[in-house]
C-alpha atoms as a PDB file:
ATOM      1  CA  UNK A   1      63.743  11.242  12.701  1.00  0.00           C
ATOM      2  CA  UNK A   2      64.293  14.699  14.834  1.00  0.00           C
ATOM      3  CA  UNK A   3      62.850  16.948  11.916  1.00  0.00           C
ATOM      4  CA  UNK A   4      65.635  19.712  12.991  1.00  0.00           C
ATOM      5  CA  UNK A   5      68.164  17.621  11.419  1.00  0.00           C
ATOM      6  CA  UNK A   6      66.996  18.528   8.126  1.00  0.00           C
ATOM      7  CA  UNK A   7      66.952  22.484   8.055  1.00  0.00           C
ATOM      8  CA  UNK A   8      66.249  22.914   4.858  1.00  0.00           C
ATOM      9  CA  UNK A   9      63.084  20.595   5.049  1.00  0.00           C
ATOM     10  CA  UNK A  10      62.056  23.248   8.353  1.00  0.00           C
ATOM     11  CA  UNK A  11      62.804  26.136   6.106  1.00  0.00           C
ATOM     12  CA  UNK A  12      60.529  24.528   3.003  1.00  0.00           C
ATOM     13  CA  UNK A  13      57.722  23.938   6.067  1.00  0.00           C
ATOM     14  CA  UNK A  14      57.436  27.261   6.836  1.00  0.00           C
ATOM     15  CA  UNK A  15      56.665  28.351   4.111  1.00  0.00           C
ATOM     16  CA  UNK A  16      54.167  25.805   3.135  1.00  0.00           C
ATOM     17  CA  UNK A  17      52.515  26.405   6.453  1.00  0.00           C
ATOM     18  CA  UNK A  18      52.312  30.070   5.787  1.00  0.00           C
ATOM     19  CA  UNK A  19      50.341  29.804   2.146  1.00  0.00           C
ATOM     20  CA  UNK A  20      47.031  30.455   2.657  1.00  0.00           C
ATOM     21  CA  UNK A  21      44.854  27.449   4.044  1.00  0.00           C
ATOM     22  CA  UNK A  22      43.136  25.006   1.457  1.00  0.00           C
ATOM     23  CA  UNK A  23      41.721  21.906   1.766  1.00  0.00           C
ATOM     24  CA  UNK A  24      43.540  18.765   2.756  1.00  0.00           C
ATOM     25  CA  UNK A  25      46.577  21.100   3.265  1.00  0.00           C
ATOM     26  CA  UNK A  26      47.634  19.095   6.188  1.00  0.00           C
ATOM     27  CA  UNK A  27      48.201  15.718   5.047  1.00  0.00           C
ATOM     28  CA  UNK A  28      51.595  15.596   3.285  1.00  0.00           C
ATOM     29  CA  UNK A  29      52.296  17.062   6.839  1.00  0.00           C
ATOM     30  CA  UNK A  30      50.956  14.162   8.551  1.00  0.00           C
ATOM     31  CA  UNK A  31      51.910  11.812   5.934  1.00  0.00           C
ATOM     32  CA  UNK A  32      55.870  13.104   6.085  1.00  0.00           C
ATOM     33  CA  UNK A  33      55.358  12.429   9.932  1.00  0.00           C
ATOM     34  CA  UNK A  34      54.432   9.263   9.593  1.00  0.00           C
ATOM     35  CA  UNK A  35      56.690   8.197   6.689  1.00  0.00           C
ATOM     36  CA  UNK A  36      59.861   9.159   8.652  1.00  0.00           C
ATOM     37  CA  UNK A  37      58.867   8.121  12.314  1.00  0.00           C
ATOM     38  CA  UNK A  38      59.175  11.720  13.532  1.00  0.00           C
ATOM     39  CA  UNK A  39      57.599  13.628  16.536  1.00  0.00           C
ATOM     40  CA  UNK A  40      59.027  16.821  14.552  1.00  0.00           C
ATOM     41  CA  UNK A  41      59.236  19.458  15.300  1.00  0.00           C
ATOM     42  CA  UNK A  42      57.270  21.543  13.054  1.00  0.00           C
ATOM     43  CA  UNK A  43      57.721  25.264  12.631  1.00  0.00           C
ATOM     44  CA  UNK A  44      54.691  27.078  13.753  1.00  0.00           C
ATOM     45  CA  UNK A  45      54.021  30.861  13.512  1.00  0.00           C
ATOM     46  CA  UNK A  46      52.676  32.847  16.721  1.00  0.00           C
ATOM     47  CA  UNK A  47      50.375  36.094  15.710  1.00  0.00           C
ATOM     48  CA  UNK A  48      52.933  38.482  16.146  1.00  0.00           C
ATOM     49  CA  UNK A  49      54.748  36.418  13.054  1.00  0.00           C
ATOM     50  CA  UNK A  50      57.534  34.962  15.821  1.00  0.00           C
ATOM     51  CA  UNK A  51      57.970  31.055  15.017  1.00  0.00           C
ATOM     52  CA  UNK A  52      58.599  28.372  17.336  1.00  0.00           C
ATOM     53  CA  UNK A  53      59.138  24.913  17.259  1.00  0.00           C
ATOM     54  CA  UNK A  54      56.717  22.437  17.910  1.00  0.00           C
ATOM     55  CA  UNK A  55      56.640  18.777  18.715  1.00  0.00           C
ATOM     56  CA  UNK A  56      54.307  15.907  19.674  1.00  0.00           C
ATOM     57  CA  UNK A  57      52.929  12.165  19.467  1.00  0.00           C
ATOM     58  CA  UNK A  58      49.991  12.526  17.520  1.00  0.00           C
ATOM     59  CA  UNK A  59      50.844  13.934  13.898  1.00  0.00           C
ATOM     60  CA  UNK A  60      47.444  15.117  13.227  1.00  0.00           C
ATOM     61  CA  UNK A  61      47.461  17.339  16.890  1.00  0.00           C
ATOM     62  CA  UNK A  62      50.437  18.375  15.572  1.00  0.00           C
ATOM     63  CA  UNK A  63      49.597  19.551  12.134  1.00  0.00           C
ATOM     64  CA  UNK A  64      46.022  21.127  13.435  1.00  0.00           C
ATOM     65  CA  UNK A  65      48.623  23.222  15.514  1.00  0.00           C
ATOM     66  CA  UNK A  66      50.888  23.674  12.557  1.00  0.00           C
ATOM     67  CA  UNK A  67      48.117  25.001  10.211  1.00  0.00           C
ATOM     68  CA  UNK A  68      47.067  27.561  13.071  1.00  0.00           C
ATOM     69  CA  UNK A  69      43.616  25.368  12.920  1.00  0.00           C
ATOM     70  CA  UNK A  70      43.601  24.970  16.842  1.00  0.00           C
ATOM     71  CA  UNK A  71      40.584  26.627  18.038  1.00  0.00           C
ATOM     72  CA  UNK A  72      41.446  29.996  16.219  1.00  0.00           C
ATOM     73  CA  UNK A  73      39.395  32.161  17.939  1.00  0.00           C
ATOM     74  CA  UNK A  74      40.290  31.385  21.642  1.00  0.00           C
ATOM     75  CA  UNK A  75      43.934  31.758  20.080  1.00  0.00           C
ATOM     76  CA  UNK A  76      42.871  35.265  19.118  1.00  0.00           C
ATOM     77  CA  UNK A  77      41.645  35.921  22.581  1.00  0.00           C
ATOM     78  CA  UNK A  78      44.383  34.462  24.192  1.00  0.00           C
ATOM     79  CA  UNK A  79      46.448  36.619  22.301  1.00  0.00           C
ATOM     80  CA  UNK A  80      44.509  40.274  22.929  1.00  0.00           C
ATOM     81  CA  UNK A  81      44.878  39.234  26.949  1.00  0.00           C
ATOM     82  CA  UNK A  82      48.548  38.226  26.918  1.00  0.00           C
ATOM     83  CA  UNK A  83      49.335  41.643  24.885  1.00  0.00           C
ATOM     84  CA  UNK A  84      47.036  43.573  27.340  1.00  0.00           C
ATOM     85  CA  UNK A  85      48.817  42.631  30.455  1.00  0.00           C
ATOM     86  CA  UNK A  86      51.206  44.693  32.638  1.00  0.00           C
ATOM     87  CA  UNK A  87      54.551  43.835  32.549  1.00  0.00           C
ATOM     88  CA  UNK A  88      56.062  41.009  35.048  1.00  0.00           C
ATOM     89  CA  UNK A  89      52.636  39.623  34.996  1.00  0.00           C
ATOM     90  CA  UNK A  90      52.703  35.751  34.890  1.00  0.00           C
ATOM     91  CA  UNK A  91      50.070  33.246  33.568  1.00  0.00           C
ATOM     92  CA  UNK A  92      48.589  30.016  34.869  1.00  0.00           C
ATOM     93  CA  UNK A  93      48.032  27.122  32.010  1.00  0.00           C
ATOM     94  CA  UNK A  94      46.205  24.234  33.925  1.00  0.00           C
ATOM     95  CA  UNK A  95      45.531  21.272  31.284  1.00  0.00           C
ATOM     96  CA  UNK A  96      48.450  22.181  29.621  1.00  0.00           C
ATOM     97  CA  UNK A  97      48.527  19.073  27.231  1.00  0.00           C
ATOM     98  CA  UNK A  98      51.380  19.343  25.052  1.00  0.00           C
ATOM     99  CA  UNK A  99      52.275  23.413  25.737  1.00  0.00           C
ATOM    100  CA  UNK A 100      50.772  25.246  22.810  1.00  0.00           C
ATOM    101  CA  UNK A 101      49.051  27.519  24.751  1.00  0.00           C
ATOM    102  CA  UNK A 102      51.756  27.755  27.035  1.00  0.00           C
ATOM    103  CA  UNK A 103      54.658  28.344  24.131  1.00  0.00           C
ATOM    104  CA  UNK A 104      52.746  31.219  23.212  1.00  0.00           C
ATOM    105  CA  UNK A 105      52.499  32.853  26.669  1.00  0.00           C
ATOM    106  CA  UNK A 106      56.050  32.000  27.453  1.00  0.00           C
ATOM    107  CA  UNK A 107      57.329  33.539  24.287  1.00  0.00           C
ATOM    108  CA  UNK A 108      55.286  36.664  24.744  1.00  0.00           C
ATOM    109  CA  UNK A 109      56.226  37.348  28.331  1.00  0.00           C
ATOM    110  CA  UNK A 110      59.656  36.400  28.111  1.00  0.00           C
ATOM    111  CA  UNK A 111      59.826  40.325  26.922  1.00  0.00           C
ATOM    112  CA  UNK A 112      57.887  41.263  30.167  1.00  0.00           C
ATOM    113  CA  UNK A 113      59.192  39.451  32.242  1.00  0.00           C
ATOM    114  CA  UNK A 114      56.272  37.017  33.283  1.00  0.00           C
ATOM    115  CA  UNK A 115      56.545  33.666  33.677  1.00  0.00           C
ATOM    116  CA  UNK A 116      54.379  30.554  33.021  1.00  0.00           C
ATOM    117  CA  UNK A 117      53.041  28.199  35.201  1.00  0.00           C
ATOM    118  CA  UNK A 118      52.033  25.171  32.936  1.00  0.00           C
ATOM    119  CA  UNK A 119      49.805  21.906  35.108  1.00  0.00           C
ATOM    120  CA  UNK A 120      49.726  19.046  33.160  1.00  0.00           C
ATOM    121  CA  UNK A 121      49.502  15.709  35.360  1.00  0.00           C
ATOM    122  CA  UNK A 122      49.386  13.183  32.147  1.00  0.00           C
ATOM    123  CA  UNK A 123      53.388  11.180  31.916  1.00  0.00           C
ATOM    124  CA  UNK A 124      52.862  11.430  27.917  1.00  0.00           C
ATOM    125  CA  UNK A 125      51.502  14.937  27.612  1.00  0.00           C
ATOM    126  CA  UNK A 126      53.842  16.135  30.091  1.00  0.00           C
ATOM    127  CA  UNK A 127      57.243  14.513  28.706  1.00  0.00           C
ATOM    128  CA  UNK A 128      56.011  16.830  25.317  1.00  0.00           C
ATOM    129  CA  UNK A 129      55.360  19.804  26.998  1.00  0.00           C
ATOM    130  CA  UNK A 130      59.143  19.526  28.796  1.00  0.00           C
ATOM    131  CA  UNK A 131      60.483  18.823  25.427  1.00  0.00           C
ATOM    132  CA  UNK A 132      59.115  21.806  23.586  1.00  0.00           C
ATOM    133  CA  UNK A 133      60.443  23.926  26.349  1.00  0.00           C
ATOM    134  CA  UNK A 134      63.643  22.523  25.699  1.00  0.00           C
ATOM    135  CA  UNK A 135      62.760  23.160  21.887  1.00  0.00           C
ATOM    136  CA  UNK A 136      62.271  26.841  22.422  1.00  0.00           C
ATOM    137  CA  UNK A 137      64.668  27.612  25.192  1.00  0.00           C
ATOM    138  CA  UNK A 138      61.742  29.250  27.461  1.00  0.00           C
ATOM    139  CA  UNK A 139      63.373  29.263  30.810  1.00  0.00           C
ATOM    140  CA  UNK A 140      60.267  31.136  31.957  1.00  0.00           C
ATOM    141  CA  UNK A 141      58.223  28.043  31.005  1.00  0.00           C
ATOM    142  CA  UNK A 142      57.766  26.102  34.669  1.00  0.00           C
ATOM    143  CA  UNK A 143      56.357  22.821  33.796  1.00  0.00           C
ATOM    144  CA  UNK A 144      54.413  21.253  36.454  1.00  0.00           C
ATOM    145  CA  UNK A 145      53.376  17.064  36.869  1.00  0.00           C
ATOM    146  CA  UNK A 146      50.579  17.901  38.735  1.00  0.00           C
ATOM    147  CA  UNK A 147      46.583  18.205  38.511  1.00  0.00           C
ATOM    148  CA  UNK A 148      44.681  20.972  40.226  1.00  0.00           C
ATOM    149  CA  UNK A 149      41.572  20.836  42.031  1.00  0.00           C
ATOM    150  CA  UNK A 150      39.848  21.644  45.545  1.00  0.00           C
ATOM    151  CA  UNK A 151      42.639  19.808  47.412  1.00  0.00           C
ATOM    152  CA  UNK A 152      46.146  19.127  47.672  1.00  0.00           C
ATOM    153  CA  UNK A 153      46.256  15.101  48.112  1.00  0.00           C
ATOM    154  CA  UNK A 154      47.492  12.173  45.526  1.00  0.00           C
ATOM    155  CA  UNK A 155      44.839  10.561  42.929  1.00  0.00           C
ATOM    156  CA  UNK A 156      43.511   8.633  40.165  1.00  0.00           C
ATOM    157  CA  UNK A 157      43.397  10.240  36.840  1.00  0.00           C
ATOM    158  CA  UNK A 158      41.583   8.129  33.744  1.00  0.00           C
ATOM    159  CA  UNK A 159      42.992   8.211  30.692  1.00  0.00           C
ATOM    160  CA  UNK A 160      42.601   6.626  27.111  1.00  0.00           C
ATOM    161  CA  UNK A 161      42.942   7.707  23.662  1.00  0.00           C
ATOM    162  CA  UNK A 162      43.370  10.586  22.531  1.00  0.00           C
ATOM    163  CA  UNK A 163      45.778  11.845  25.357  1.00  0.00           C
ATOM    164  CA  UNK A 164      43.729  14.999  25.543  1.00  0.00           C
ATOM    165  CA  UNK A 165      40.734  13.659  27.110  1.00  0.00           C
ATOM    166  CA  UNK A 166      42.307  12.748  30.674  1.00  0.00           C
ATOM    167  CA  UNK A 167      40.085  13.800  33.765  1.00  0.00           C
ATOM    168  CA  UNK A 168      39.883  13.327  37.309  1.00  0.00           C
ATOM    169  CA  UNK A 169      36.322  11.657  36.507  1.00  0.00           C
ATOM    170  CA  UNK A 170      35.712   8.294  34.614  1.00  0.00           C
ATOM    171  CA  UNK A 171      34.293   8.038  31.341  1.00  0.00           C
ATOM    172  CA  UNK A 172      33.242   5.317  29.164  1.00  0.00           C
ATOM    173  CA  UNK A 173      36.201   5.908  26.875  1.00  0.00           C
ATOM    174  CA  UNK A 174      38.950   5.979  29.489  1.00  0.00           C
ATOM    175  CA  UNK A 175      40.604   2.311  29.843  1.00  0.00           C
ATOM    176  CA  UNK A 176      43.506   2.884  32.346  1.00  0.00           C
ATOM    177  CA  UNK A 177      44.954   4.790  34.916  1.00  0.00           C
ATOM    178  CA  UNK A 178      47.885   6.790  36.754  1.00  0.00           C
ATOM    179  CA  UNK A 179      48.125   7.874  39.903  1.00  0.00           C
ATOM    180  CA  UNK A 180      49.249  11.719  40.267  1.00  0.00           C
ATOM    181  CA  UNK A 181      49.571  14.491  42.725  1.00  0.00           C
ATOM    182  CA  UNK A 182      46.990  17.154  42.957  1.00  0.00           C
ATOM    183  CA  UNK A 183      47.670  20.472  43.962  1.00  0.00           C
ATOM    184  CA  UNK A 184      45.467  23.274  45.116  1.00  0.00           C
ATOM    185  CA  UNK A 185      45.873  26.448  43.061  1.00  0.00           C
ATOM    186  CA  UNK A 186      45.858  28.237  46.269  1.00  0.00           C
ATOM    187  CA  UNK A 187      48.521  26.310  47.785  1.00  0.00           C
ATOM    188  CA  UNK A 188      50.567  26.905  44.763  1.00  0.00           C
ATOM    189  CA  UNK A 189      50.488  30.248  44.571  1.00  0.00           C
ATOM    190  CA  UNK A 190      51.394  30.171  48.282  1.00  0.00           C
ATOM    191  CA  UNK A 191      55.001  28.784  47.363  1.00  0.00           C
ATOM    192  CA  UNK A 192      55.319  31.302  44.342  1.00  0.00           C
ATOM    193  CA  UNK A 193      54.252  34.190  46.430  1.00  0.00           C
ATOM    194  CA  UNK A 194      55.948  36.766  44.398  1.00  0.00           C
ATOM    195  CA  UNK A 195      54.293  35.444  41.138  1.00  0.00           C
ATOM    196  CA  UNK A 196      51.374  38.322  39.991  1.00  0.00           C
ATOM    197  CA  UNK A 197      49.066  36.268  37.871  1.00  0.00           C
ATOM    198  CA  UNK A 198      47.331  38.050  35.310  1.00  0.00           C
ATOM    199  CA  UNK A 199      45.872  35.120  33.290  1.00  0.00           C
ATOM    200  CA  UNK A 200      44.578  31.288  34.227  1.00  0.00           C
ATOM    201  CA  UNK A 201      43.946  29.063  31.495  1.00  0.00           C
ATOM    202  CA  UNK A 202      41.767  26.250  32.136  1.00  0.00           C
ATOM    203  CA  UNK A 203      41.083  22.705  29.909  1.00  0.00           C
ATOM    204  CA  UNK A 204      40.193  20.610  32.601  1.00  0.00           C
ATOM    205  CA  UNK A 205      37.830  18.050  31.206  1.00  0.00           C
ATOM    206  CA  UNK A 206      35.252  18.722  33.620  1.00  0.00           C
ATOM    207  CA  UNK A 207      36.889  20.053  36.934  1.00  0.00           C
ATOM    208  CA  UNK A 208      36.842  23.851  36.404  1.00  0.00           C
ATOM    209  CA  UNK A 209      34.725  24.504  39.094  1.00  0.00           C
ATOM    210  CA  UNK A 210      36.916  22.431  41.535  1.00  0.00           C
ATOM    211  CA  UNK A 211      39.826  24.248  39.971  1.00  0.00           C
ATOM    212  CA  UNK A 212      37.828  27.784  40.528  1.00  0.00           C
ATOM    213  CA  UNK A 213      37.024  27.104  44.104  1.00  0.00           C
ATOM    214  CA  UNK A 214      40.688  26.242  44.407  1.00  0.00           C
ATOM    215  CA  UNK A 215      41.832  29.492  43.501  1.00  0.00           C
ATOM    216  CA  UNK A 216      39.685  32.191  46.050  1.00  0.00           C
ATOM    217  CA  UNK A 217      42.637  33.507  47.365  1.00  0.00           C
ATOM    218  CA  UNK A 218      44.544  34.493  43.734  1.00  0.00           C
ATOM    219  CA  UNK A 219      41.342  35.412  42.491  1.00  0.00           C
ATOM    220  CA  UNK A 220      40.804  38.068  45.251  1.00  0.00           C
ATOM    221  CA  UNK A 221      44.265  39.024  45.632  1.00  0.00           C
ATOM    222  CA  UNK A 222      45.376  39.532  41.853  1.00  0.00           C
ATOM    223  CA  UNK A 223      41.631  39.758  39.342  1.00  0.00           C
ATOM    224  CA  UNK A 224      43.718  37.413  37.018  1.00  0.00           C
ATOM    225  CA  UNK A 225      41.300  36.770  33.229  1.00  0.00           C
ATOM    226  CA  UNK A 226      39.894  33.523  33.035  1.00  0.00           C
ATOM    227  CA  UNK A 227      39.654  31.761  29.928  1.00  0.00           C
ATOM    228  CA  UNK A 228      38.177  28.216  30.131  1.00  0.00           C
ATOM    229  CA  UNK A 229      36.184  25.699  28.413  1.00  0.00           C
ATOM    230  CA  UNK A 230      32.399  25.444  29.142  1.00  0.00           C
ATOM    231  CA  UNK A 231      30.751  21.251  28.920  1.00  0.00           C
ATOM    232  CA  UNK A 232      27.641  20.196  30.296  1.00  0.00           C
ATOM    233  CA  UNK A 233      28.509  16.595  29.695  1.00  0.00           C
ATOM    234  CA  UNK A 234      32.053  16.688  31.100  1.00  0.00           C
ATOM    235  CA  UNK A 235      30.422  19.091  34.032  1.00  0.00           C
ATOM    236  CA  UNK A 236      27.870  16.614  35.081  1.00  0.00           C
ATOM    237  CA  UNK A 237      30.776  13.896  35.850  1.00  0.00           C
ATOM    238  CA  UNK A 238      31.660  16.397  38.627  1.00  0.00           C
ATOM    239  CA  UNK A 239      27.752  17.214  39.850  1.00  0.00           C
ATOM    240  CA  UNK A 240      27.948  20.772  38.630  1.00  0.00           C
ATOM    241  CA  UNK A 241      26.759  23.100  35.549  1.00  0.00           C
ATOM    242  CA  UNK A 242      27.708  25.601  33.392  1.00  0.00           C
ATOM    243  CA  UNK A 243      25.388  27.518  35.130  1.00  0.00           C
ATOM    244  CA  UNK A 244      27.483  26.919  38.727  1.00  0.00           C
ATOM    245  CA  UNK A 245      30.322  27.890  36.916  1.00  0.00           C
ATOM    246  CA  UNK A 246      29.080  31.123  35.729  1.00  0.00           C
ATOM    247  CA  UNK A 247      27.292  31.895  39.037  1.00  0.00           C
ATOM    248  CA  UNK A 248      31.001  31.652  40.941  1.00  0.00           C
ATOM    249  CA  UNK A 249      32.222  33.335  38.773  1.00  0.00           C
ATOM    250  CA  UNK A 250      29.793  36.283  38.536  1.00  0.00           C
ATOM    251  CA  UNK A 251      29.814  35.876  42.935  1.00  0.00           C
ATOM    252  CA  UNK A 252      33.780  36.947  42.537  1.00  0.00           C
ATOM    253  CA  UNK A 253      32.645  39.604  40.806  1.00  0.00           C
ATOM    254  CA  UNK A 254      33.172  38.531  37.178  1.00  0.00           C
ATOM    255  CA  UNK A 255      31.334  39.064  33.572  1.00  0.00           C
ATOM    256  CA  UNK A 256      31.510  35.962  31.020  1.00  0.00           C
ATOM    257  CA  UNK A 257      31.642  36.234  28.038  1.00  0.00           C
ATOM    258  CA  UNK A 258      31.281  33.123  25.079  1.00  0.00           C
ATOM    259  CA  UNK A 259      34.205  33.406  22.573  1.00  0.00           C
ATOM    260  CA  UNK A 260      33.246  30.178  20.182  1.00  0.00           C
ATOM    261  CA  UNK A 261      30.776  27.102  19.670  1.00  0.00           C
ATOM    262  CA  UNK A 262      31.531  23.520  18.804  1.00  0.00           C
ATOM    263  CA  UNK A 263      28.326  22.317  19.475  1.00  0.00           C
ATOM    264  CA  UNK A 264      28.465  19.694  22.609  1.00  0.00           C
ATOM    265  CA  UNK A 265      31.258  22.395  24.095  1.00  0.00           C
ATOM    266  CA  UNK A 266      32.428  26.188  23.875  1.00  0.00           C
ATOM    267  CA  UNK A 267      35.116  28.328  25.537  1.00  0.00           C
ATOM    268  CA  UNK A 268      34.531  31.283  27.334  1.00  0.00           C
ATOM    269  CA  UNK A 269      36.573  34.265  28.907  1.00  0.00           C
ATOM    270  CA  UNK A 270      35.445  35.996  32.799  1.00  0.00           C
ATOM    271  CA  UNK A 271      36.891  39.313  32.797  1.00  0.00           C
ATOM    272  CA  UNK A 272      36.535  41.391  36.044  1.00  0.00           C
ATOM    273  CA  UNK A 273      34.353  43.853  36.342  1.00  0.00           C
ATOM    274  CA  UNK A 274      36.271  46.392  36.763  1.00  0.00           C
ATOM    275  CA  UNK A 275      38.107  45.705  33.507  1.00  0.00           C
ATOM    276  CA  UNK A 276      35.039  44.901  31.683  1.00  0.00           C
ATOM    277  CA  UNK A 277      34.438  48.205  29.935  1.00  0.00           C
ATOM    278  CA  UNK A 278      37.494  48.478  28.560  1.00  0.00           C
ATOM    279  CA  UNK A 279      37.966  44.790  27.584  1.00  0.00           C
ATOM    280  CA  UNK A 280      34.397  44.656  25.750  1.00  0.00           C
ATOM    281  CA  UNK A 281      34.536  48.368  24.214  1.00  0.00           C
ATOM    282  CA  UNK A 282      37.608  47.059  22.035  1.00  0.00           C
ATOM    283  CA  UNK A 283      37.111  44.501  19.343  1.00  0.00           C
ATOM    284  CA  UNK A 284      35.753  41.290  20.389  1.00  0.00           C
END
């Protein structure tokens, strides 16, 4: 059941979702899902209080989203950058998964007049992420069914379950595979010439270096923030480090800076450093 057939079930959702947050809060969400079949959409705020529509195949994904439990502070950080950048700038989302990241960058730029560039090379993730475009009516939301890394060429990603664990590098979990294009982000950017990039996401399961070294040219040409996720174990599957990572970075000249901890991961934002006063005098 399509979710937006029953308004006044969205309307009663909302407001649910915007008590404050207790304690198994999220399963009559996921239960609901489940008991009517449904994908959704559920009704999900953005910071600024603006709601959108959200959809997906996994219920619980969907509720963690829903209950604005999705990494909360990279969400906050997200946010602060997206507000702080000049107007017809345009972000980058590579790893997309389903669009949440990308929903809220659309939706905020669509009053700049930026637009998103959202990567995501996985046929399940991706047929989400087109539908909550649709959802939203973000024409400034450019899908794209492709991978990124250091060159533009077709190959194998791995995939198993859950669908946000894809990578261009085999792990013990993955049990089958597509075949997709890769793209460099260079080579991209090359096509969208006009595009000034002020922001690159990254959630690459272990290729943000390749990714990195795949984007020399936009990160000389337009000092975009970086906000990515840091691994050891998904970075060794590639040969590299968190500590290769940061040294690139720092080479272009970049400062990083942790925003959370999970334990076995964290994310982290690379401001340049000639923005790096500015960015790290405000609130953090």
């Amino acid at each position: 059941m399509n979710l937006t057939k029953v308004r006044p079930l969205l309307g009663i959702l909302d407001l649910f979702g915007r008590l404050p947050y207790f304690r198994g809060k999220g399963l009559p969400v996921v239960w609901l899902l489940r008991l009517l079949n449904s994908r959704g959409p559920l009704p999900v705020r953005l910071p600024d209080q603006r709601r959108i529509l959200f959809t997906g195949s996994d219920p619980n994904w969907v509720a963690s989203i829903w209950l604005g439990k999705l990494q909360p502070d990279f969400t906050r950080v997200f946010w602060r950058v997206l507000c702080a950048l000049p107007e017809k700038s345009s972000v980058i989302d590579i790893g997309a998964h389903i669009g949440y990241y990308a929903l809220i960058a659309a939706h905020r730029l669509r009053y700049t007049g930026g637009m998103v560039f959202a990567f995501e090379p996985h046929p399940v993730n991706f047929s989400d992420l087109q539908r909550n475009k649709i959802l939203n009516s973000l024409d400034n939301l450019i899908p794209v069914q492709k991978a990124v890394a250091d060159r533009t060429t077709r190959t194998l990603l791995f995939a198993g379950s859950p669908t946000c664990s894809h990578s261009l590098r085999q792990d013990y979990f993955h049990d089958h595979t597509y075949e997709v294009e890769c793209i460099t982000l260079d080579d991209f950017i090359s096509s969208n010439a006009t595009a000034k990039i002020g922001l690159v996401k990254i959630d690459a399961e272990g290729a943000e270096l390749l990714i990195l070294r795949s984007a020399q040219q936009v990160l000389a040409r337009d000092r975009p923030y970086i906000m990515y996720e840091e691994c050891e174990e998904r970075y060794q599957l590639f040969g590299h480090t968190v500590t290769d990572v940061r040294a690139f970075l720092q080479q272009f000249g970049y400062t990083v800076q942790p925003i959370d901890n999970f334990g076995s991961y964290n994310n982290a934002i690379a401001v340049p450093e000639e923005q790096e006063a500015d960015f790290f005098d405000k609130s953090f």
